[in-house]
Protein backbone atom coordinates (compact mmCIF):
# COMPACT_ATOMS: atom_id res chain seq x y z
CA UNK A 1 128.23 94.82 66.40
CA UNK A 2 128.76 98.45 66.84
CA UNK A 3 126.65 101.29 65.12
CA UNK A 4 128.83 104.12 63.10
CA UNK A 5 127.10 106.30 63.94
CA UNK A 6 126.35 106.03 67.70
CA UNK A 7 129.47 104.15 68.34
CA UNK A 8 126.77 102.20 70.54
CA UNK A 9 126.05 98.17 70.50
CA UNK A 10 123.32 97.67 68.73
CA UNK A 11 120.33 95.46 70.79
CA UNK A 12 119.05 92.88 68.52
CA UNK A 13 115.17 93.08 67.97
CA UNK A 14 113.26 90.19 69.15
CA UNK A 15 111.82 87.56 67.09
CA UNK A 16 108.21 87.37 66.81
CA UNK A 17 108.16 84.25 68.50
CA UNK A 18 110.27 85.66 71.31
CA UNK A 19 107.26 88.33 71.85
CA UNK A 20 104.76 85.61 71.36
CA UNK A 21 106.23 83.43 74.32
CA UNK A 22 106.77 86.18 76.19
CA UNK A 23 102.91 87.72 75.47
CA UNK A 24 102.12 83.72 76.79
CA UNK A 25 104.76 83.44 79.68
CA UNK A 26 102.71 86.26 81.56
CA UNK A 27 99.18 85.32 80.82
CA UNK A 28 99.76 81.93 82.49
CA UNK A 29 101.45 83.33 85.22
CA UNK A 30 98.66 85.17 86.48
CA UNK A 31 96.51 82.40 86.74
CA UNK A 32 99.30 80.48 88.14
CA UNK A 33 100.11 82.41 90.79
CA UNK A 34 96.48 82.45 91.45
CA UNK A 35 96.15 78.92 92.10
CA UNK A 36 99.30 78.77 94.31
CA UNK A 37 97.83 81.77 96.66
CA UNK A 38 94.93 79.63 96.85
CA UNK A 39 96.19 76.60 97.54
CA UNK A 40 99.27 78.33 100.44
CA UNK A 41 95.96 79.83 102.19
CA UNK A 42 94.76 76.27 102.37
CA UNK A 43 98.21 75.13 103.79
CA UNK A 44 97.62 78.10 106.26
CA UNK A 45 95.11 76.96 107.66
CA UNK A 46 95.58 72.71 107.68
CA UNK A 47 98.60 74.19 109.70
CA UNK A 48 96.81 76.26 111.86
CA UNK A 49 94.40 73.66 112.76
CA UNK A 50 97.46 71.00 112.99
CA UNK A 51 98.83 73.29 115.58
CA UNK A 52 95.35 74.17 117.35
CA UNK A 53 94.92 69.93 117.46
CA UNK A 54 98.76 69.35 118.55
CA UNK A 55 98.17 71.52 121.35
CA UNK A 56 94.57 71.52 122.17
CA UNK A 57 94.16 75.42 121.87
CA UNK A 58 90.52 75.46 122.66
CA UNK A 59 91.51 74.57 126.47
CA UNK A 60 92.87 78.36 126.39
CA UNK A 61 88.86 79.95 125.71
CA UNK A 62 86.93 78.52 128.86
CA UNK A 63 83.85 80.42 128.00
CA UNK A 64 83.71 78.03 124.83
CA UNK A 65 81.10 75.45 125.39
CA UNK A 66 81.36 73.58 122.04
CA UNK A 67 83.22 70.49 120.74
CA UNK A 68 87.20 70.94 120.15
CA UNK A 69 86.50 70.31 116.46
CA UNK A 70 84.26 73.17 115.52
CA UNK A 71 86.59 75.36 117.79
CA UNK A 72 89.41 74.00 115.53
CA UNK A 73 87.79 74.53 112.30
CA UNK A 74 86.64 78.29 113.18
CA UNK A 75 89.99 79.45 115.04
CA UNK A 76 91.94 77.77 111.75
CA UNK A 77 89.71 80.07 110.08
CA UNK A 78 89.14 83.38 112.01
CA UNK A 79 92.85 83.57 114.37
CA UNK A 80 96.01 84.01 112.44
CA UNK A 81 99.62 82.59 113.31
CA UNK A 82 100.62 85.28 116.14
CA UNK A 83 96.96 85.24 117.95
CA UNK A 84 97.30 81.42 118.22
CA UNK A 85 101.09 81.55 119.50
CA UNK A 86 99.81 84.22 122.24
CA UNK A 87 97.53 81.32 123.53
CA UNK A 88 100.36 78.76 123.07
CA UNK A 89 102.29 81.00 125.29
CA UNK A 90 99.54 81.17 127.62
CA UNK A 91 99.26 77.42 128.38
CA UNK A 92 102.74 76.05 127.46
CA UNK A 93 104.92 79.29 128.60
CA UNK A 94 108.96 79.24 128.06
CA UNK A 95 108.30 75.62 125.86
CA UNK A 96 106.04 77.90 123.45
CA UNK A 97 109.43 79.22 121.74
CA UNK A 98 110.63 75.60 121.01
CA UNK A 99 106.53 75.01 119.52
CA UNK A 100 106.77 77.86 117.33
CA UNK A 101 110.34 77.24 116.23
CA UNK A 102 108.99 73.64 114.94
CA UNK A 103 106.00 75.01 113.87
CA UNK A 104 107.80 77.64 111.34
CA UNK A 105 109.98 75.49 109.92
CA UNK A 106 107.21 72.89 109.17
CA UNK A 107 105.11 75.95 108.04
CA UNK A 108 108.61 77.54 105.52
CA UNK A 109 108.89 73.71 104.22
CA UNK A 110 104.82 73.13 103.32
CA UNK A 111 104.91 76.76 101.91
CA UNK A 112 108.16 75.84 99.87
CA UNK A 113 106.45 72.88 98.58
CA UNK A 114 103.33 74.82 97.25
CA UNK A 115 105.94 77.21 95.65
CA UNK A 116 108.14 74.79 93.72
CA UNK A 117 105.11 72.75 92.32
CA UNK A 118 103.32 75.90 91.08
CA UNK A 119 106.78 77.56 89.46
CA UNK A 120 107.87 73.58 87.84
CA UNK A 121 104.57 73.26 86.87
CA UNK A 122 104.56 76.87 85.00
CA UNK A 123 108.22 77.33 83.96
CA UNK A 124 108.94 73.56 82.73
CA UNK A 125 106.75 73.81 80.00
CA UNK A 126 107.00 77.63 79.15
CA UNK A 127 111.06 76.65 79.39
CA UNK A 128 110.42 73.84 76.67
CA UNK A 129 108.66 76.34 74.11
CA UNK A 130 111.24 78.79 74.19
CA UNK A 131 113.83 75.78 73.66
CA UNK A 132 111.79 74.65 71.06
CA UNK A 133 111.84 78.02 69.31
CA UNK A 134 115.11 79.01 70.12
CA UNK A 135 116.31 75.72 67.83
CA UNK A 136 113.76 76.37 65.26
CA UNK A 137 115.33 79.40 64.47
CA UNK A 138 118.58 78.37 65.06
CA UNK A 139 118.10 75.51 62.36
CA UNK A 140 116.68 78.33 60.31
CA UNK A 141 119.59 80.69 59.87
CA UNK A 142 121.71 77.65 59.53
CA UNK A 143 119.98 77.18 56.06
């Protein structure tokens, strides 16, 4: 539908239910995507200390005198990614490219899973209250 005098399409306004889901879509992202940063830190760091155990790291750090858990649970902790590839370089050498490929693909499928829970669990039901308004007013012009 074209104006007469703009010659322009005109942009139908949005419902006030449209602004209402929309006002609600956003506030429960933020939480949402809270929760999921939280919970992909935690996936950080089970894989860090997956890899640390996989390839008992704490034989790289021979001034450590304590037991190869606490090292585990501290380096999971303190040592990102690239610091504890530098020490599976150290001790494993040319197989450390094969260990990190493996390792990043395990890490892109557990960070993939935290991802697609967090944006089903927000957009399913967000999805099903537009749908549900979408048809309410729908059946309403109808009428």
């Amino acid at each position: 539908m074209e104006t007469a005098a703009t010659g322009r399409r005109a942009i139908p306004a949005l419902a006030w239910w449209q602004w209402t889901w929309l006002a609600l879509a956003i506030a429960s992202f933020l939480p949402t995507a809270y929760y999921a940063f939280q919970e992909s830190q935690q996936v950080g760091r089970a894989l860090r200390a997956q890899l640390i155990e996989s390839c008992s790291l704490w034989e790289t750090d021979p001034a450590y005198r304590g037991t190869p858990q606490a090292w585990t649970r501290f380096a999971s902790f303190l040592l990102d990614t690239d610091q504890l590839f530098d020490r599976v370089r150290m001790k494993y050498g040319a197989l450390a490219e094969q260990i990190e490929l493996d390792f990043r693909r395990d890490a892109a499928v557990a960070y993939g899973k935290v991802v697609v829970s967090y944006l089903l669990a927000w957009g399913l039901p967000i999805s099903l209250l537009y749908a549900a308004g979408w048809l309410s007013q729908r059946r309403r012009s109808r009428s």
